[in-house]
N, C-alpha and C. Protein backbone atom coordinates (compact mmCIF):
# COMPACT_ATOMS: atom_id res chain seq x y z
N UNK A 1 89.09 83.39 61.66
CA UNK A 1 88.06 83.31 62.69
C UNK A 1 86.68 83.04 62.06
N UNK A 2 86.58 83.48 60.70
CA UNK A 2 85.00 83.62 60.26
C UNK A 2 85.22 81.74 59.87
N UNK A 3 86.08 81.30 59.04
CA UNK A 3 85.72 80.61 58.54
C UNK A 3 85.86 79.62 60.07
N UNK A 4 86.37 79.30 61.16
CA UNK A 4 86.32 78.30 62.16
C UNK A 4 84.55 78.46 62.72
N UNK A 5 83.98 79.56 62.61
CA UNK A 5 82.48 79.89 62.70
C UNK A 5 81.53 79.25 62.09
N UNK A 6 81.95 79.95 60.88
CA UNK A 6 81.06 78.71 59.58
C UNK A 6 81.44 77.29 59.82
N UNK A 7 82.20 76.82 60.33
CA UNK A 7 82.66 75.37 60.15
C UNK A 7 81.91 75.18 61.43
N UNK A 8 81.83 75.15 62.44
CA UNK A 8 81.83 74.80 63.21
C UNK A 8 80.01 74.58 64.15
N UNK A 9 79.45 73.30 64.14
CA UNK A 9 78.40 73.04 64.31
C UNK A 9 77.76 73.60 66.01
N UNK A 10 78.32 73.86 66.71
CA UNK A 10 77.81 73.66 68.17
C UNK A 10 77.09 75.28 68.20
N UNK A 11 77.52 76.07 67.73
CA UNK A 11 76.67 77.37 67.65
C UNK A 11 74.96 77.14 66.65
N UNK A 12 75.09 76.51 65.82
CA UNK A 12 73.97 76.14 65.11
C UNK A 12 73.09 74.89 65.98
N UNK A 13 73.35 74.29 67.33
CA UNK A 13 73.23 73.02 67.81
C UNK A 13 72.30 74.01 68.77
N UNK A 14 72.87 74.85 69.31
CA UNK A 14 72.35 76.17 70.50
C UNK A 14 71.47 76.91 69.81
N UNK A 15 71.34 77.07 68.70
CA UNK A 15 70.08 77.74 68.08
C UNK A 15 69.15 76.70 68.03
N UNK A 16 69.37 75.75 67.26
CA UNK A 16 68.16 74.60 67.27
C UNK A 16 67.78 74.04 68.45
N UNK A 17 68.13 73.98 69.97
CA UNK A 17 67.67 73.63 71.29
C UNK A 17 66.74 74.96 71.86
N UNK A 18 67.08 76.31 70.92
CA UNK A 18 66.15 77.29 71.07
C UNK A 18 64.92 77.33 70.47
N UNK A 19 65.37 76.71 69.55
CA UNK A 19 64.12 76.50 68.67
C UNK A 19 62.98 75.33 68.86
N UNK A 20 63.45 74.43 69.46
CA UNK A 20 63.26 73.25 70.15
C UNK A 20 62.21 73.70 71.41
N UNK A 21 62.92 74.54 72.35
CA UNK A 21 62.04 75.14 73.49
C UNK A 21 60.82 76.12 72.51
N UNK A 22 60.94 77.18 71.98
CA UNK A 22 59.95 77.42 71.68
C UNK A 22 59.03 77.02 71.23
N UNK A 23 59.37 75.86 69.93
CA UNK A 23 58.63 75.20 69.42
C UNK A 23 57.30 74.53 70.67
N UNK A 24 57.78 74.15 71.38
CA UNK A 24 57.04 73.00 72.54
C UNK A 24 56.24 74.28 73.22
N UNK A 25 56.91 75.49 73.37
CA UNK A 25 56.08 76.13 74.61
C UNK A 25 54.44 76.62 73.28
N UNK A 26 54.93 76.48 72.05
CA UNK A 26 53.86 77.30 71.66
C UNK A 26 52.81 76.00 71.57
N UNK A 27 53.53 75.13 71.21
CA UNK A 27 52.23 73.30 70.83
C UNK A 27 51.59 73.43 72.44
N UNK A 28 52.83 73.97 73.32
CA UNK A 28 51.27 73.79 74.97
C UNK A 28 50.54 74.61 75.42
N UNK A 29 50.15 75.46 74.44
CA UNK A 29 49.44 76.67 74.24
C UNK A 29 48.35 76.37 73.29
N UNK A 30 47.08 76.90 73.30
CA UNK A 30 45.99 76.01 72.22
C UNK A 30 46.12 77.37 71.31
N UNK A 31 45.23 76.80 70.09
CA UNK A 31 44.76 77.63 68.81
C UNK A 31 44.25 79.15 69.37
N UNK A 32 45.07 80.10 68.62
CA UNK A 32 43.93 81.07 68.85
C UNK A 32 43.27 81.58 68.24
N UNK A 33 42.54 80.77 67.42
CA UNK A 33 41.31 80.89 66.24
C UNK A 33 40.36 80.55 67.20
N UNK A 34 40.39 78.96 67.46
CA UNK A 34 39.46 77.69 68.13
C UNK A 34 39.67 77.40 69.80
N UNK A 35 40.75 77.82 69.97
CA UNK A 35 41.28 77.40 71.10
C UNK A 35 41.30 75.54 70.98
N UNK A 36 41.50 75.29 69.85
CA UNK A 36 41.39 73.62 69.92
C UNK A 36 43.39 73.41 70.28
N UNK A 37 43.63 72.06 70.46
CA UNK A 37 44.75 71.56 70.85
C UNK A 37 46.11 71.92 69.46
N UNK A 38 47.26 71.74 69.56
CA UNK A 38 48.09 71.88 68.56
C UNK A 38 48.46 70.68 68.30
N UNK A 39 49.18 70.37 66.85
CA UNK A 39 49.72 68.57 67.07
C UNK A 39 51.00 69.77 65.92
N UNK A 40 52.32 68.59 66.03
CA UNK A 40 53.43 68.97 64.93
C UNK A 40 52.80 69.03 63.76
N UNK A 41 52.96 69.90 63.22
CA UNK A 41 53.11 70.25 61.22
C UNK A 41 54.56 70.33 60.85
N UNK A 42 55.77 70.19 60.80
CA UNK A 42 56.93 70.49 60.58
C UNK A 42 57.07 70.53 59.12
N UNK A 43 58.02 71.31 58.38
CA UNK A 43 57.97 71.29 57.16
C UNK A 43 59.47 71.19 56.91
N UNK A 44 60.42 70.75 55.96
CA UNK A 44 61.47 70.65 55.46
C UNK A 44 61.86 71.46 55.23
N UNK A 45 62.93 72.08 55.55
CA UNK A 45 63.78 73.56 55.08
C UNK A 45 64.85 72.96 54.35
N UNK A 46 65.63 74.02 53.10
CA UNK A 46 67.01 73.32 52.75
C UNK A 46 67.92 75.01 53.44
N UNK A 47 68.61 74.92 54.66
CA UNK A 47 68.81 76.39 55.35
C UNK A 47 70.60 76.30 54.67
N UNK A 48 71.33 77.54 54.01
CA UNK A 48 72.03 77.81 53.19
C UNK A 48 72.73 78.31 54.38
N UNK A 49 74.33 78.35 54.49
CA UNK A 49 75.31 79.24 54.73
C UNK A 49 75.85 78.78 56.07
N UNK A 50 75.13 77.78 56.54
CA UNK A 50 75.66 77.20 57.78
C UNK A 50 76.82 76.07 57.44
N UNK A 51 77.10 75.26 58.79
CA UNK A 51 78.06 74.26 58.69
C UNK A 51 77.90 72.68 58.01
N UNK A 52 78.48 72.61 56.64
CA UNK A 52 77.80 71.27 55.60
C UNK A 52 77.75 70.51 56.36
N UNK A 53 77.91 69.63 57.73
CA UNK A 53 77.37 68.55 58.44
C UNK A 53 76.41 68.65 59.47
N UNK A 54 75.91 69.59 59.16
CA UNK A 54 74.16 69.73 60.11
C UNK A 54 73.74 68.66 59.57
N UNK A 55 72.63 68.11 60.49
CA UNK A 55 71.74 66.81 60.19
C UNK A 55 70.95 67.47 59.90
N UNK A 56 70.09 66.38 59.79
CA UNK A 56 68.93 66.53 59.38
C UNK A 56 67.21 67.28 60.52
N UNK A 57 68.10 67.10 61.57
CA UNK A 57 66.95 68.06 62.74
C UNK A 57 67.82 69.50 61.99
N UNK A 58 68.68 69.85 61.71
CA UNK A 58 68.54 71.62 61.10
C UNK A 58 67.84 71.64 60.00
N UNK A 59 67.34 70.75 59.47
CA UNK A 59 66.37 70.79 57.71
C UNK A 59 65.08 71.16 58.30
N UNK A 60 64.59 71.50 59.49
CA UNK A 60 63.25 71.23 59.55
C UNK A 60 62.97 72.44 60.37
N UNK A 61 62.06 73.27 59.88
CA UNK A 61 60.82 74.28 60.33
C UNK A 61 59.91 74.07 61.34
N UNK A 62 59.78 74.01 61.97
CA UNK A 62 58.69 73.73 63.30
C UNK A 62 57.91 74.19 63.16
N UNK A 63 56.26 73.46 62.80
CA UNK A 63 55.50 74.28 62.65
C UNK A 63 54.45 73.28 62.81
N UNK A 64 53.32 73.97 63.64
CA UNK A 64 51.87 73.62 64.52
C UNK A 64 50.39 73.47 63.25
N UNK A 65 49.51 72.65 64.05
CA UNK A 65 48.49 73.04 63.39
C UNK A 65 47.40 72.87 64.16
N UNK A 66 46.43 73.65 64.24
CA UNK A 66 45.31 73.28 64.68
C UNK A 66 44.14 71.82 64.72
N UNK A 67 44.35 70.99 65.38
CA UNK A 67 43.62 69.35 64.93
C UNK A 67 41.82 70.30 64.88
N UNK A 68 41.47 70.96 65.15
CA UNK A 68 39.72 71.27 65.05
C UNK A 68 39.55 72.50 63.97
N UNK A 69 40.66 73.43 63.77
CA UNK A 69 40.69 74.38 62.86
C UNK A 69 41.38 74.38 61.69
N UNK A 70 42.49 73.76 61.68
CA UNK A 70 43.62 73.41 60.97
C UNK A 70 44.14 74.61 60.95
N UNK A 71 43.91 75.76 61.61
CA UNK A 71 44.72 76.85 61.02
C UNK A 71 46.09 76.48 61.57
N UNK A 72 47.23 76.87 61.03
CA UNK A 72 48.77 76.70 61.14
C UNK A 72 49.36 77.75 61.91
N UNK A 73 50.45 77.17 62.62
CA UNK A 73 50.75 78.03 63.48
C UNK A 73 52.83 78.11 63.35
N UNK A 74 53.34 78.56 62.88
CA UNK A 74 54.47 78.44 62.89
C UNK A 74 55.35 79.58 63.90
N UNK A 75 55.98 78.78 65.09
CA UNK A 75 56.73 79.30 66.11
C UNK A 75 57.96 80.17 65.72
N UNK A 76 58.25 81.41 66.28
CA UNK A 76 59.24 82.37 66.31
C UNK A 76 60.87 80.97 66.11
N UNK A 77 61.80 81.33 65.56
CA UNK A 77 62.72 80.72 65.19
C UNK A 77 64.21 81.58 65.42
N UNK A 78 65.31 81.12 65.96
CA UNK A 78 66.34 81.65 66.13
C UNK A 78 67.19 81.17 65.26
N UNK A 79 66.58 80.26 64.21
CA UNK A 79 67.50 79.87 63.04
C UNK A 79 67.26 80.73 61.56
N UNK A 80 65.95 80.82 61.36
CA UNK A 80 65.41 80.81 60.51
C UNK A 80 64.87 82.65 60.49
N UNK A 81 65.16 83.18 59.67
CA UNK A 81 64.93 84.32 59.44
C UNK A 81 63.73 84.79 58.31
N UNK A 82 62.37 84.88 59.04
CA UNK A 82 61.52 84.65 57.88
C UNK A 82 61.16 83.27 57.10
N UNK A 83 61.41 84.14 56.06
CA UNK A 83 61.47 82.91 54.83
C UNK A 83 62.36 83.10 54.19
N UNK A 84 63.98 83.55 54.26
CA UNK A 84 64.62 83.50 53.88
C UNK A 84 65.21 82.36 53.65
N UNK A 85 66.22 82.33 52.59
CA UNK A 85 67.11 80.53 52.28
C UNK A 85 67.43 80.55 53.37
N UNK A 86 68.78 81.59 53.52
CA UNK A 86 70.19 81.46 54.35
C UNK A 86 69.82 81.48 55.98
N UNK A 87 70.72 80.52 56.47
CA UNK A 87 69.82 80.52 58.03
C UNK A 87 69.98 82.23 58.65
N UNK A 88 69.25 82.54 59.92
CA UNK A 88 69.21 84.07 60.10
C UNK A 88 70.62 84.43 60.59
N UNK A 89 71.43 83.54 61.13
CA UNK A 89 72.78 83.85 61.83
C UNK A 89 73.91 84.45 60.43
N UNK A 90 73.43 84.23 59.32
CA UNK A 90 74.52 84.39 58.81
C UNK A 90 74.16 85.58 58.07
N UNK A 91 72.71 85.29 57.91
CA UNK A 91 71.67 86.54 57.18
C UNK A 91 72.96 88.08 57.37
N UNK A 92 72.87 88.15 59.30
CA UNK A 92 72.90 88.88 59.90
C UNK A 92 74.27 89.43 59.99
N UNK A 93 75.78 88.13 60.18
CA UNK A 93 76.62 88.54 60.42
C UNK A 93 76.86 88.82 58.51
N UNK A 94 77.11 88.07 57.81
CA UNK A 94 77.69 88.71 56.39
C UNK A 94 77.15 89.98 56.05
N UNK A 95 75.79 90.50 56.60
CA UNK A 95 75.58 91.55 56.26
C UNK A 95 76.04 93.34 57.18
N UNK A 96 76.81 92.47 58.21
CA UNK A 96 77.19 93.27 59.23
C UNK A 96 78.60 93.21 58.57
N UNK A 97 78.90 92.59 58.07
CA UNK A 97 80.17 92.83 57.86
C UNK A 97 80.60 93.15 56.05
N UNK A 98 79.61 93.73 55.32
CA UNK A 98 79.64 93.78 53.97
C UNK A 98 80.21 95.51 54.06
N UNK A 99 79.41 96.21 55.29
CA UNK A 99 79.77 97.93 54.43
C UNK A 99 81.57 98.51 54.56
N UNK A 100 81.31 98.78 53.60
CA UNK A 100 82.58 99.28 53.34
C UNK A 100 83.92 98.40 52.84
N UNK A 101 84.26 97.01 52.78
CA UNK A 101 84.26 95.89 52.48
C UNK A 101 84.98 96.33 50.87
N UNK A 102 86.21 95.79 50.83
CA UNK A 102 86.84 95.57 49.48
C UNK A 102 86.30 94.57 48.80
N UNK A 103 86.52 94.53 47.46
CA UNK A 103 86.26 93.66 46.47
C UNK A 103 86.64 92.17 46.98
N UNK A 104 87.74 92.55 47.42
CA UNK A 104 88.53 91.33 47.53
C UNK A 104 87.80 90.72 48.97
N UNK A 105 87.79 91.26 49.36
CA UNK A 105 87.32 90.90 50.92
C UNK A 105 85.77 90.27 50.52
N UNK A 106 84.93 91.50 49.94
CA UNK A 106 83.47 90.54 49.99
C UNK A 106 83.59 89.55 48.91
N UNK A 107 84.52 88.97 48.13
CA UNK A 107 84.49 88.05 47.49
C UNK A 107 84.55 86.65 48.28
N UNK A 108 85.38 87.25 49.20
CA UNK A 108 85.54 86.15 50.73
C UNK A 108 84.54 86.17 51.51
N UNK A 109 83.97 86.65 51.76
CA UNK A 109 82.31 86.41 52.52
C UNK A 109 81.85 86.06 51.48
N UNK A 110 81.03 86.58 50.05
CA UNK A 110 80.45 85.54 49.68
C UNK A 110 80.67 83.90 49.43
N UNK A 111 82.00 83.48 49.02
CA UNK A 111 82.81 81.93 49.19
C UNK A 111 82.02 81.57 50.25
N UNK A 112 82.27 82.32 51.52
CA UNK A 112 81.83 81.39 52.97
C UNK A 112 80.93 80.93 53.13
N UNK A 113 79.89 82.02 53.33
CA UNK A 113 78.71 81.17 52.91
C UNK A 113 78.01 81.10 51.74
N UNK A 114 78.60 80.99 50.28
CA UNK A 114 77.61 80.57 49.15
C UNK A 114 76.73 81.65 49.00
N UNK A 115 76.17 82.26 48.86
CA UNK A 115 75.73 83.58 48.45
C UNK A 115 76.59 84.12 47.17
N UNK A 116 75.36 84.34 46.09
CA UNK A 116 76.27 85.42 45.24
C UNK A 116 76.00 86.39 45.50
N UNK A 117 75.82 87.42 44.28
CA UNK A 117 76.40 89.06 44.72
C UNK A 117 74.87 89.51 44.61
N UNK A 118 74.21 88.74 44.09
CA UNK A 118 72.17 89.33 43.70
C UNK A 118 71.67 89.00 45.25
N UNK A 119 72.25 87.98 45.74
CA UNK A 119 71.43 87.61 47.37
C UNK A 119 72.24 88.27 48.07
N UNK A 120 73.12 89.26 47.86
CA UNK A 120 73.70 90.23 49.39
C UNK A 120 73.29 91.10 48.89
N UNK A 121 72.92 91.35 47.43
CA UNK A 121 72.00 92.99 47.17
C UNK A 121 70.43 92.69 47.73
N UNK A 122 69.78 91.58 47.97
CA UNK A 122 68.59 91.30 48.34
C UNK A 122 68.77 91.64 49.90
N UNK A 123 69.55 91.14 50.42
CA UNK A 123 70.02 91.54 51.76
C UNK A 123 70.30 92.94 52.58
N UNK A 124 71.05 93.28 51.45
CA UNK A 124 70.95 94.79 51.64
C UNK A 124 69.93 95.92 51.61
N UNK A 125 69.15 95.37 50.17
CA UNK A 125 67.58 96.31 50.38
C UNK A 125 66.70 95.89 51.35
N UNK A 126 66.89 94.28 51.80
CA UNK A 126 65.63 94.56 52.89
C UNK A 126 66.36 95.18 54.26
N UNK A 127 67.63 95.07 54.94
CA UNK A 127 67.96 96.23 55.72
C UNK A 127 67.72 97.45 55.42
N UNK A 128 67.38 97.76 54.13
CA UNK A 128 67.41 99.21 53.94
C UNK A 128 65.87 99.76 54.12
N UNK A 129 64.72 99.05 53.28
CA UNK A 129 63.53 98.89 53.02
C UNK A 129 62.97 98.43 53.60
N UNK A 130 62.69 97.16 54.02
CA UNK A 130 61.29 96.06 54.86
C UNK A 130 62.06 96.46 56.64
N UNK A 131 63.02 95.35 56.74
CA UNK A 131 63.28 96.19 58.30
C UNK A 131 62.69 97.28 58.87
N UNK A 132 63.67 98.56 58.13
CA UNK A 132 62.91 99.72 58.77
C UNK A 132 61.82 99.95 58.88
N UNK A 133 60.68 99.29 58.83
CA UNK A 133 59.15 99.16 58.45
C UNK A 133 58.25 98.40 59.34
N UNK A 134 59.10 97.47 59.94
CA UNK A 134 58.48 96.34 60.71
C UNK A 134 58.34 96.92 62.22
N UNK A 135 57.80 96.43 63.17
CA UNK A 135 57.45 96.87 64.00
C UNK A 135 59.00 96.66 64.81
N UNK A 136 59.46 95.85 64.82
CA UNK A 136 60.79 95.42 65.39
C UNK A 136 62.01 96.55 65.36
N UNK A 137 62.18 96.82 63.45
CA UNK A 137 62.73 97.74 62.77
C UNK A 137 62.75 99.30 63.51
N UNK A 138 61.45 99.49 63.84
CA UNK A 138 60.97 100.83 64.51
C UNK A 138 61.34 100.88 65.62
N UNK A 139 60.77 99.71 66.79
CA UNK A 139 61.44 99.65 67.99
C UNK A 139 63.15 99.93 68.34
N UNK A 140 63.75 99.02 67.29
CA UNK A 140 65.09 99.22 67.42
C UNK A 140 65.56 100.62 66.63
N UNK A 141 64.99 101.37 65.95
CA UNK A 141 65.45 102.27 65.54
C UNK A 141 65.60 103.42 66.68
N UNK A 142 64.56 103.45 67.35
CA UNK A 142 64.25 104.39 68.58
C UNK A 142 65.24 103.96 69.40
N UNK A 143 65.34 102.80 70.02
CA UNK A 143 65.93 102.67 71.07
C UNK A 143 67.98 102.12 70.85
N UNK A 144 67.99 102.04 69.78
CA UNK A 144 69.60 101.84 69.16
C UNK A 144 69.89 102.91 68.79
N UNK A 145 69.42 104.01 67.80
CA UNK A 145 70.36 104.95 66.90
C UNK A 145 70.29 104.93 66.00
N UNK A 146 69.50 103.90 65.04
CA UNK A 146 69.74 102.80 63.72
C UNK A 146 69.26 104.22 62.73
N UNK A 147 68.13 105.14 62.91
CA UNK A 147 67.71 106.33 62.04
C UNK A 147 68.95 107.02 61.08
N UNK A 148 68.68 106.81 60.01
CA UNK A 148 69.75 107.70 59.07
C UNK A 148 70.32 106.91 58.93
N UNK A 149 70.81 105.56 59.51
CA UNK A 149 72.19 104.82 59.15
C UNK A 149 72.17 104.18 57.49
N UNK A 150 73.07 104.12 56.99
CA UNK A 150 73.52 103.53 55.75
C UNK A 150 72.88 101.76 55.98
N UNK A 151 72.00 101.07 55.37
CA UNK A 151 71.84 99.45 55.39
C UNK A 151 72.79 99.26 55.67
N UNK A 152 73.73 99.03 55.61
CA UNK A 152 74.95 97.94 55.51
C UNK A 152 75.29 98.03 57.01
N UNK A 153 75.01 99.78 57.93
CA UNK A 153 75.26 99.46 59.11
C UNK A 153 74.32 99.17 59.89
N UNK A 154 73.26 98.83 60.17
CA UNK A 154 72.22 98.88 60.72
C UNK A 154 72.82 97.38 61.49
N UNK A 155 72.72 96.01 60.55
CA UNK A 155 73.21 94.78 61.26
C UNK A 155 74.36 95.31 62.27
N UNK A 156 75.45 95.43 61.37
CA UNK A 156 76.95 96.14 62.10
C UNK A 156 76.41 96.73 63.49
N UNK A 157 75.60 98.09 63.70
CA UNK A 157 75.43 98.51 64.79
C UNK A 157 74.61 97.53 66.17
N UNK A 158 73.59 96.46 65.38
CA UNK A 158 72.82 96.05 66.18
C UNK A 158 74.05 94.86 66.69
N UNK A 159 74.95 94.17 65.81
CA UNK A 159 75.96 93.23 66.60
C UNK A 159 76.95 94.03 67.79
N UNK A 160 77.43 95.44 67.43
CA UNK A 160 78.02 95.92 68.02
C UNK A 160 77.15 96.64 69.48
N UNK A 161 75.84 96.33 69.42
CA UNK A 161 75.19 96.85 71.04
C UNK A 161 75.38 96.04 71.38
N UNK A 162 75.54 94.99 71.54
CA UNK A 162 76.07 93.87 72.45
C UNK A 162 76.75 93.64 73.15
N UNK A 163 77.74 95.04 72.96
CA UNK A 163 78.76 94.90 74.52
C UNK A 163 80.10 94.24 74.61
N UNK A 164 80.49 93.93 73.16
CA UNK A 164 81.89 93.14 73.37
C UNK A 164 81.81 91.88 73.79
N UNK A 165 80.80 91.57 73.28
CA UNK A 165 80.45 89.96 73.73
C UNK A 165 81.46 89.01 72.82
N UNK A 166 81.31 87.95 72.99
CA UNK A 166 82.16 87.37 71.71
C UNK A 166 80.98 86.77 70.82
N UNK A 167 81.45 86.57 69.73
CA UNK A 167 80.95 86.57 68.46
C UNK A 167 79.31 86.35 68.55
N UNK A 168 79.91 84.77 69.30
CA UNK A 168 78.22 83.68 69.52
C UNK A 168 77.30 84.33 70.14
N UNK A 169 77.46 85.18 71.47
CA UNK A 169 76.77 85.48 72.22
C UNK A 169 76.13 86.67 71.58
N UNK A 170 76.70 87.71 70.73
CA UNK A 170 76.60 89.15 70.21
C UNK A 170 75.22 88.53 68.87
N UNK A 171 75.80 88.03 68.39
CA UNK A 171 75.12 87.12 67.06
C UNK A 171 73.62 86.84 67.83
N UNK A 172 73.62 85.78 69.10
CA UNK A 172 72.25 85.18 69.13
C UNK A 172 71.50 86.57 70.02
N UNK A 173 72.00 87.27 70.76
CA UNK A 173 71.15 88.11 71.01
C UNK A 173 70.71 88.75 70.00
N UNK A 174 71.13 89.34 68.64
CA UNK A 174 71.09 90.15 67.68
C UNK A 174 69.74 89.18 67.43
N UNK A 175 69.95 87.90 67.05
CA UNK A 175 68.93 86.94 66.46
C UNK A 175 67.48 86.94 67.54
N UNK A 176 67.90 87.28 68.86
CA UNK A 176 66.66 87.19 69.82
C UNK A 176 65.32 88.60 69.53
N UNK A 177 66.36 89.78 69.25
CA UNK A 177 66.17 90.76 69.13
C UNK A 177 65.23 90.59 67.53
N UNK A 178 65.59 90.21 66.59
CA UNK A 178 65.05 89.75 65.56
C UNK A 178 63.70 88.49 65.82
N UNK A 179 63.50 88.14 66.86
CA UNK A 179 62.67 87.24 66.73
C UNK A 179 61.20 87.03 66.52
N UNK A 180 60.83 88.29 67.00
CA UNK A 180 59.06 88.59 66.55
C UNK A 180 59.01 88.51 64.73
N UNK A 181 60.44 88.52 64.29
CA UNK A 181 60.21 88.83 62.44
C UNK A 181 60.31 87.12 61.91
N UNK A 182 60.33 86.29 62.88
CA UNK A 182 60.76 84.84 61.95
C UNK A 182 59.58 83.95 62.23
N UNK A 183 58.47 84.69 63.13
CA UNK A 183 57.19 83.54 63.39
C UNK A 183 56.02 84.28 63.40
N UNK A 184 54.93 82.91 63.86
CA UNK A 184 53.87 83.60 65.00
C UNK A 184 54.32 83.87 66.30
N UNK A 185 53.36 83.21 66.91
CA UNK A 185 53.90 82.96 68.68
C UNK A 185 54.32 82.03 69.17
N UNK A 186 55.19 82.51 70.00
CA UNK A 186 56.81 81.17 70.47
C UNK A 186 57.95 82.60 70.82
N UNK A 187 58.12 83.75 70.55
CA UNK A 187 58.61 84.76 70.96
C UNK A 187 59.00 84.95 72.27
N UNK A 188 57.90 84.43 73.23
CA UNK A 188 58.20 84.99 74.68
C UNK A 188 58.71 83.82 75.51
C-alpha cells in the first residue's frame, strides 16, 4: 500500500491545486508592509520523497513580492513543509510510521522515500523539539493529547485524529493542520 502511495502522482496533483489556490488568494491581497500590489517571485524547489514523474510545476515554491517594497511574501503550502527537502506529506507519514518500527521495516521506509537514517533522526528531533514550540505545536497539544507523547507519536496521533479516513484524506488534513508552519499568509 505504501509503496502504490509513493508511486502514485494524483495525491501530489491535489496538493499542488492547493497550493495553486492559495498562492493566488494571497497575490490578490496587497503588501502588508506598503500595501503596494504583489507580482509572482517563484523560486525552484528540488522536493525529495514524492513520485519520480512530478513535473516540473511540483519544482516550484510560490512565492510573492512586493513591486513598491520588494518585501517577499511566500504563501502557506500543503506541499512544502517549511524549508524542509522532503515534500511535507511524506515529512509526516514516514515519521508517523517510524515509532516502534523494526530494523527491517524502517530500512523499508527509508528505501521509499530516499531518506537516510541522519534525516529521520532530524525528523524526529524536530517532532520532539521545534514543533512542540510553535504556536501550532501548542495549539495541537491542548486540543489532541500530544503532551508527554514520545516524538515518534505525535505525527502517528495527529494522522490517527482523523477519523479513519483513508490514507489521502487523513494525510492532507494532518498537512492543513500544519499549515500556518510552511508560510506567511495564504493559510486561510
Amino acid at each position: 500500500m505504501l509503496q502504490r502511495f509513493f508511486s502514485d502522482p494524483k495525491f501530489f496533483l491535489f496538493l499542488l491545486s492547493i497550493d495553486e489556490d492559495l498562492a493566488e488568494k494571497a497575490r490578490l491581497a496587497c503588501c502588508l508592509l506598503c500595501k503596494g500590489r504583489l507580482h509572482w517571485a517563484n523560486y525552484p524547489r528540488k522536493p525529495r520523497g514524492g513520485p519520480c514523474d512530478l513535473d516540473d510545476q511540483h519544482k516550484c515554491r510560490f512565492s510573492l513580492c512586493c513591486y513598491k517594497c520588494r518585501k517577499r511574501l511566500t504563501p502557506s503550502s500543503m506541499r512544502f513543509l517549511g524549508r524542509k527537502v522532503y515534500l511535507g506529506a511524506i515529512v509526516v507519514l514516514i515519521s508517523a510510521m517510524l515509532g516502534g518500527v523494526s530494523p527491517r521495516r524502517r530500512r523499508r521506509l527509508r528505501e521509499h522515500c530516499g531518506a537516510d537514517e541522519r534525516t529521520l533522526v532530524r525528523w524526529r528531533t524536530w517532532w520532539a523539539e521545534v514543533f512542540p514550540q510553535t504556536s501550532v505545536g501548542k495549539d495541537l497539544t491542548a486540543r489532541v493529547a500530544l503532551c508527554g507523547l514520545p516524538d515518534a507519536l505525535i505525527p502517528r496521533r495527529l494522522l490517527r485524529g482523523m477519523k479513519k479516513m483513508p490514507l489521502a484524506q487523513a494525510l492532507s488534513g494532518v498537512l492543513q493542520l500544519l499549515l500556518p508552519l510552511t508560510g506567511g499568509r495564504g493559510a486561510g
